[in-house]
Each structure stands twice: as structure tokens, then as C-alpha cells.
C-alpha atoms as a PDB file:
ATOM      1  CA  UNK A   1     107.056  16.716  16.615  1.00  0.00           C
ATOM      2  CA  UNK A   2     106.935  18.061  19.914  1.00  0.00           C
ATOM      3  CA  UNK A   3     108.463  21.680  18.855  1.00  0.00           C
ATOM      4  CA  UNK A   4     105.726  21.457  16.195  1.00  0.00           C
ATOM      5  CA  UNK A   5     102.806  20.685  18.536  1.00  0.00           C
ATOM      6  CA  UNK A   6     103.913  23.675  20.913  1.00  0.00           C
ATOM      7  CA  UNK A   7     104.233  25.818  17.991  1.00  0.00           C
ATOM      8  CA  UNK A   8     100.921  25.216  16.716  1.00  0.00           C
ATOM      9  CA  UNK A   9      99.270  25.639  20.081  1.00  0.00           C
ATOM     10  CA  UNK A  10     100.706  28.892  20.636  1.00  0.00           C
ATOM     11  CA  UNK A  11      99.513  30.065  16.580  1.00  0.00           C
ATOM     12  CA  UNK A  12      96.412  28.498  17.549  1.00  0.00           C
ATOM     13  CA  UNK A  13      95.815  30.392  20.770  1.00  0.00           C
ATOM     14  CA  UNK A  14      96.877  33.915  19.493  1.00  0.00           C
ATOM     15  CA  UNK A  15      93.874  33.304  16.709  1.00  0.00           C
ATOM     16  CA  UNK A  16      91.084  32.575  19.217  1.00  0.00           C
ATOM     17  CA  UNK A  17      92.791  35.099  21.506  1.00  0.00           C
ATOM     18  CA  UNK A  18      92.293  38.042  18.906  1.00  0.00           C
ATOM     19  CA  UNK A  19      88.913  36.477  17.628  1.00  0.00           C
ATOM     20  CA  UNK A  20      87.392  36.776  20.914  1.00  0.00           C
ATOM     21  CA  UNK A  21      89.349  40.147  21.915  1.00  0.00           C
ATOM     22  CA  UNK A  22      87.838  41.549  18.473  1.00  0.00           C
ATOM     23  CA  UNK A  23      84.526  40.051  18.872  1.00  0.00           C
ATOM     24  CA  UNK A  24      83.491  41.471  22.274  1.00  0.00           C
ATOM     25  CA  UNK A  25      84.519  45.179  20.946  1.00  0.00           C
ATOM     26  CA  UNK A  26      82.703  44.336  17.591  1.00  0.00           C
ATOM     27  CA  UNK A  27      79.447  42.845  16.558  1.00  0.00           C
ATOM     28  CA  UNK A  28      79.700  41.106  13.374  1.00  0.00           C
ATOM     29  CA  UNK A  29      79.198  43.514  10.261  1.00  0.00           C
ATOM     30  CA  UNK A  30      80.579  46.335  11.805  1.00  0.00           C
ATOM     31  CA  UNK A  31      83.697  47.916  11.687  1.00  0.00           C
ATOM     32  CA  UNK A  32      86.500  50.449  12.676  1.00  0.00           C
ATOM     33  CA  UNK A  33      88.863  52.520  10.343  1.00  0.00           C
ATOM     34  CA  UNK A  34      92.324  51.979  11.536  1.00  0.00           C
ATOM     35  CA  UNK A  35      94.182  53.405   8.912  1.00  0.00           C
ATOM     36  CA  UNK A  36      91.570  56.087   6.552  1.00  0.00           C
ATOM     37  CA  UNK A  37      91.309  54.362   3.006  1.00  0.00           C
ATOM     38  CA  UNK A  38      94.143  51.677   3.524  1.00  0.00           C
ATOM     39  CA  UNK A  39      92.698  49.259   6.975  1.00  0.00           C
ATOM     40  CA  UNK A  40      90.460  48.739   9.304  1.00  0.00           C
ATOM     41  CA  UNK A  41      88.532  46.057  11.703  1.00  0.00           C
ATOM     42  CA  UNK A  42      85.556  44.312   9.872  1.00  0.00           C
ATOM     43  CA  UNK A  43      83.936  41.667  11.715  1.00  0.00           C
ATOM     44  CA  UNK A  44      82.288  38.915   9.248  1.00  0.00           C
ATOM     45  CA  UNK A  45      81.409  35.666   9.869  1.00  0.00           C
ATOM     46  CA  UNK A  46      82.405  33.801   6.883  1.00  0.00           C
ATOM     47  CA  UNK A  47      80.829  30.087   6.521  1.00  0.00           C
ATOM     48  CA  UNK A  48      83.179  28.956   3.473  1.00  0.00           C
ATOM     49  CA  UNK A  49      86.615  28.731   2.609  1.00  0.00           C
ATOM     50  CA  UNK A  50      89.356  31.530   1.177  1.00  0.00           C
ATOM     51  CA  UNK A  51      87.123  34.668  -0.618  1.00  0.00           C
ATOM     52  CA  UNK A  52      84.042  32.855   0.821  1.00  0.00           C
ATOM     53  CA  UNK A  53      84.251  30.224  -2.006  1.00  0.00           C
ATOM     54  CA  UNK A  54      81.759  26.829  -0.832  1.00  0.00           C
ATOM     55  CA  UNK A  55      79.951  28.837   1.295  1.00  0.00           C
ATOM     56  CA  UNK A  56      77.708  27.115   3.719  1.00  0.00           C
ATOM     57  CA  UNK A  57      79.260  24.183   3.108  1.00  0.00           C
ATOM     58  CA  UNK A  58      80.908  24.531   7.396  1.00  0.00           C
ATOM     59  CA  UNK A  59      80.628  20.184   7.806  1.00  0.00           C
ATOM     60  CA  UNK A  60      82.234  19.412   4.524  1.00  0.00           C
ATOM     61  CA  UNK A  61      85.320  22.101   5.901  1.00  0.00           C
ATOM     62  CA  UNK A  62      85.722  20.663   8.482  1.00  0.00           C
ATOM     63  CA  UNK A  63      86.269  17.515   6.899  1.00  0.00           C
ATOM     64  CA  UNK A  64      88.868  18.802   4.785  1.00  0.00           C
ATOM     65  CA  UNK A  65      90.211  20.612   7.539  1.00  0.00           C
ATOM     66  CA  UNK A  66      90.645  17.266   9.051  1.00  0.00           C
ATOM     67  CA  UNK A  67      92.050  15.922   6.048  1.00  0.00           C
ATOM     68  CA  UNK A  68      94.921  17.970   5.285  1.00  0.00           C
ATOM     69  CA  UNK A  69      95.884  17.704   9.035  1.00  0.00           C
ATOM     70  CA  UNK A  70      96.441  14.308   8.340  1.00  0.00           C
ATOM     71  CA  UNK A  71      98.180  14.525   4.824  1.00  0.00           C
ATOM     72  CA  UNK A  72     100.024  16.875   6.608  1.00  0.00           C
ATOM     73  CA  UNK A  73     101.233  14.315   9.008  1.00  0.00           C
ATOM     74  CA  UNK A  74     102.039  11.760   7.047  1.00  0.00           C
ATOM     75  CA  UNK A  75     103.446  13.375   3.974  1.00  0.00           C
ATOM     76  CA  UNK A  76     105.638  16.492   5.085  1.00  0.00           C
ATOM     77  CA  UNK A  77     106.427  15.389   9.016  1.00  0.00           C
ATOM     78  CA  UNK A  78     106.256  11.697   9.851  1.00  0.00           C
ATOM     79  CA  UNK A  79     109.630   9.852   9.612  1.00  0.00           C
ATOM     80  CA  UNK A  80     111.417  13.193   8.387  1.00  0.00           C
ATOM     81  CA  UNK A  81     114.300  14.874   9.812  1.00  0.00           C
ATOM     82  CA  UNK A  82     112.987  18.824   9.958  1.00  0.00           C
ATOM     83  CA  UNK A  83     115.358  21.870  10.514  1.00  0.00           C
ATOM     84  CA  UNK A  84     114.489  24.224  12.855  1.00  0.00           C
ATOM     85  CA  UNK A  85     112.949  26.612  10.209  1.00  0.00           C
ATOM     86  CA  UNK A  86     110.937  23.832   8.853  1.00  0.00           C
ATOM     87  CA  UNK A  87     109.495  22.917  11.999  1.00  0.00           C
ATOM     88  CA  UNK A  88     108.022  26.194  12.636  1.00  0.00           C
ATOM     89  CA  UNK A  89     106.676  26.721   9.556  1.00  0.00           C
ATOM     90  CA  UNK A  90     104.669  23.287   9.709  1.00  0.00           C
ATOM     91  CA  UNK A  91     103.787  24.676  13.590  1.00  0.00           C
ATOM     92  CA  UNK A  92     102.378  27.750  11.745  1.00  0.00           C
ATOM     93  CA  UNK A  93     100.601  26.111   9.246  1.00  0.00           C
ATOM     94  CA  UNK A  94      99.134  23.637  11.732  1.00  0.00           C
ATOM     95  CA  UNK A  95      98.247  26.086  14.101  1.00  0.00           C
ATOM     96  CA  UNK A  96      96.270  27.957  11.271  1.00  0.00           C
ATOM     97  CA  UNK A  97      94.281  25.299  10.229  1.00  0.00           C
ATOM     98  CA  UNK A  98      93.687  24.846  13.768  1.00  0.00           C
ATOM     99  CA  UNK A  99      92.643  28.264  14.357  1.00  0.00           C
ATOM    100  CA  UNK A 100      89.553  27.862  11.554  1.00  0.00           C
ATOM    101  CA  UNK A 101      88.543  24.718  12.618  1.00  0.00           C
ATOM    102  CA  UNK A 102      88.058  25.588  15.830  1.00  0.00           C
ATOM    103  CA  UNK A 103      85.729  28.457  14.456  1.00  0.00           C
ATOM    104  CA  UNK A 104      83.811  25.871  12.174  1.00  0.00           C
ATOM    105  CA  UNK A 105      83.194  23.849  14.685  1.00  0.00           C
ATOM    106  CA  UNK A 106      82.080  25.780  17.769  1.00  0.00           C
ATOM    107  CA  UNK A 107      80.872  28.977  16.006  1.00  0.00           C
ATOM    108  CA  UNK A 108      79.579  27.362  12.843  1.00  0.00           C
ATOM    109  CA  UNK A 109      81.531  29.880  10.625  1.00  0.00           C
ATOM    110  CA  UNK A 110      85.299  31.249  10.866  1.00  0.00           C
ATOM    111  CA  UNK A 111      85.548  34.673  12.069  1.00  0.00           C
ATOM    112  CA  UNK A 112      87.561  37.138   9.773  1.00  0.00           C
ATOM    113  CA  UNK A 113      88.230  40.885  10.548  1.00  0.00           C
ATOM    114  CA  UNK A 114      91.380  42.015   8.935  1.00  0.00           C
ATOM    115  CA  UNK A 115      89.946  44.656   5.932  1.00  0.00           C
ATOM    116  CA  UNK A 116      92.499  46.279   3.496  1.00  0.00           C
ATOM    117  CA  UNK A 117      91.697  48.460   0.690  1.00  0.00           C
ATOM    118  CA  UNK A 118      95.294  48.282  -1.799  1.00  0.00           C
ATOM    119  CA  UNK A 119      95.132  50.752  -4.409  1.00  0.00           C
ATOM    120  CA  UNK A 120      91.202  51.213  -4.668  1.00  0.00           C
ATOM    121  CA  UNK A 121      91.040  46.962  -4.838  1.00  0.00           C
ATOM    122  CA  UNK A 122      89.044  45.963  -1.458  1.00  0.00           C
ATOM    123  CA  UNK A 123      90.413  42.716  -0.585  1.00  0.00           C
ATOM    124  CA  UNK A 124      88.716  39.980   1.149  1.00  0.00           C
ATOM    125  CA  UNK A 125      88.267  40.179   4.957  1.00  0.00           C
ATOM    126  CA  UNK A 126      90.991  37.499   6.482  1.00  0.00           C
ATOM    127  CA  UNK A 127      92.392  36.905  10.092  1.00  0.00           C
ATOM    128  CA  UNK A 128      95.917  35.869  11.647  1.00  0.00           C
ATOM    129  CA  UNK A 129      94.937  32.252  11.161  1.00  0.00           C
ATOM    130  CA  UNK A 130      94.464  33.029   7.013  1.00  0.00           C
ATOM    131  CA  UNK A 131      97.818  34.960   7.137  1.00  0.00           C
ATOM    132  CA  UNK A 132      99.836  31.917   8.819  1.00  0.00           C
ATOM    133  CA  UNK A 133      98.332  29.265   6.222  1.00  0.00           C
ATOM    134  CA  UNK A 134      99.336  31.235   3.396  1.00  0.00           C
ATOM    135  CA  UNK A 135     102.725  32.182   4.451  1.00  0.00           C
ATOM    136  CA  UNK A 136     103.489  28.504   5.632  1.00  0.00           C
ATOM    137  CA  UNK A 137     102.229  27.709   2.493  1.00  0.00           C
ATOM    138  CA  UNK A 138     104.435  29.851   0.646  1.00  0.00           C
ATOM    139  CA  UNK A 139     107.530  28.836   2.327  1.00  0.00           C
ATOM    140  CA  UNK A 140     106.934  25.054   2.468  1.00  0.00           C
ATOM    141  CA  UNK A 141     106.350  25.246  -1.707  1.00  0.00           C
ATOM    142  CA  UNK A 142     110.246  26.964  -1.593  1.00  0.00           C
ATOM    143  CA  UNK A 143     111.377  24.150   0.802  1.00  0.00           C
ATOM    144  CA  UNK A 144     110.133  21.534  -1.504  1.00  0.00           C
ATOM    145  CA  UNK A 145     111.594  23.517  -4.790  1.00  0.00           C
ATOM    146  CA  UNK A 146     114.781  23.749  -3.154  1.00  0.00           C
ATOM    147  CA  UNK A 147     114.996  20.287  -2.243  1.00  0.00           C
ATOM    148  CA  UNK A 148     114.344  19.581  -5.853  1.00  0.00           C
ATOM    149  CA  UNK A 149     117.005  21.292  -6.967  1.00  0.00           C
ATOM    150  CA  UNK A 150     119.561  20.149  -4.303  1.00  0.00           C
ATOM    151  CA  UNK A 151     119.012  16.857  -5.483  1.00  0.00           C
ATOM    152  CA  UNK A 152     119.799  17.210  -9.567  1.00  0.00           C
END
């Protein structure tokens, strides 16, 4: 648990680290091309969830936030033996959902600014706490498949 813990710190810091990096060069709404047509820096202030689904709804987030923390706990970590690989990917995923909750909580809304346009499609604004959710995500759904499989 301890590897975990460390792990998630570190994800956690590195979010509020390039949250408040970002946020003193840009005011929210604004932005900076990085890459013409493909990315840039786009500071929003999002008050709901993934693609701003249950906006305003910051206190009932947090709850959930709160929530999976603890399913997280007591479903996919307590009383397991984790590999190595598993262990950071639950540090990741913590640290994530860390990351946002913070923002909820102290800022009243999670602060995105990563802005890709993919083939003409303009994706929704995200940050490096949305990218380590999904890919933990991602990679804990193989590690459970896989386990299924081992076990037939």
C-alpha cells in the first residue's frame, strides 16, 4: 500500500503542479496554439465530470470522488497481493482522482487545459489528472480480463 500511496502523491502533485504553472500564465478562457490546428493550452474551469456531463453538480463529485476511493480500497487493493505493474497503475489512478478532487474542493471546479483538434473533431479540454484515470482505467479492465482468463 505504501508504494501505492507514494505513487499517488507524486501523480497527484505533478497535476496541481501543472494546474497552477498553467494557471498563472493563463486566465481561464484563454488560450495558446502549441501545435497550429492539432494542440494548444485552453484554460477552462469545468464544474462537472468527463465532457462536462452533471455540470454544477461540484458537492455531489466530490462525493463520488470519495466513493470510488473507497471501492477502490476495498475491492481492487485491500487483502490482495499486487505486482509491481499493478501497484502503479492503482497509484495512477488514485493519484488522478486525487488530482480533481483537490480542484472540486478548493477551486470549486477542476481545471482542464489540454485542447486537441484530431482530424477536424475538437475534443474536450482534459488535464494530466483525466489522462491518468483513463489509462489506469484501461489497464486495470485488461488486468481483470486476464485474470479471467488465467483462471478457466
Amino acid at each position: 500500500m505504501k508504494k501505492i500511496l507514494i505513487i499517488a502523491f507524486i501523480v497527484t502533485f505533478v497535476d496541481q503542479l501543472i494546474k497552477f504553472a498553467l494557471g498563472s500564465l493563463l486566465e481561464a478562457g484563454s488560450s495558446i496554439s502549441v501545435i497550429s490546428g492539432f494542440f494548444a493550452l485552453t484554460m477552462l474551469n469545468n464544474t462537472g465530470a468527463a465532457f462536462s456531463i452533471l455540470s454544477s453538480s461540484t458537492l455531489f463529485l466530490i462525493f463520488i470522488s470519495i466513493f470510488v476511493l473507497i471501492l477502490i480500497y476495498f475491492f481492487l487493493i485491500k487483502g490482495k497481493e499486487l505486482n509491481r505493474f499493478e501497484k502503479i497503475t492503482y497509484g495512477v489512478l488514485i493519484g488522478g482522482i486525487l488530482g480533481n478532487l483537490i480542484d472540486r474542493i478548493f477551486r470549486g471546479h477542476v481545471v482542464d487545459y489540454l485542447d486537441f483538434n484530431l482530424f477536424g473533431y475538437s475534443f474536450p479540454v482534459f488535464n494530466f489528472a483525466d489522462m491518468c484515470i483513463v489509462i489506469s482505467i484501461f489497464l486495470i479492465v485488461i488486468f481483470i480480463l486476464k485474470g479471467e482468463k488465467e483462471d478457466v
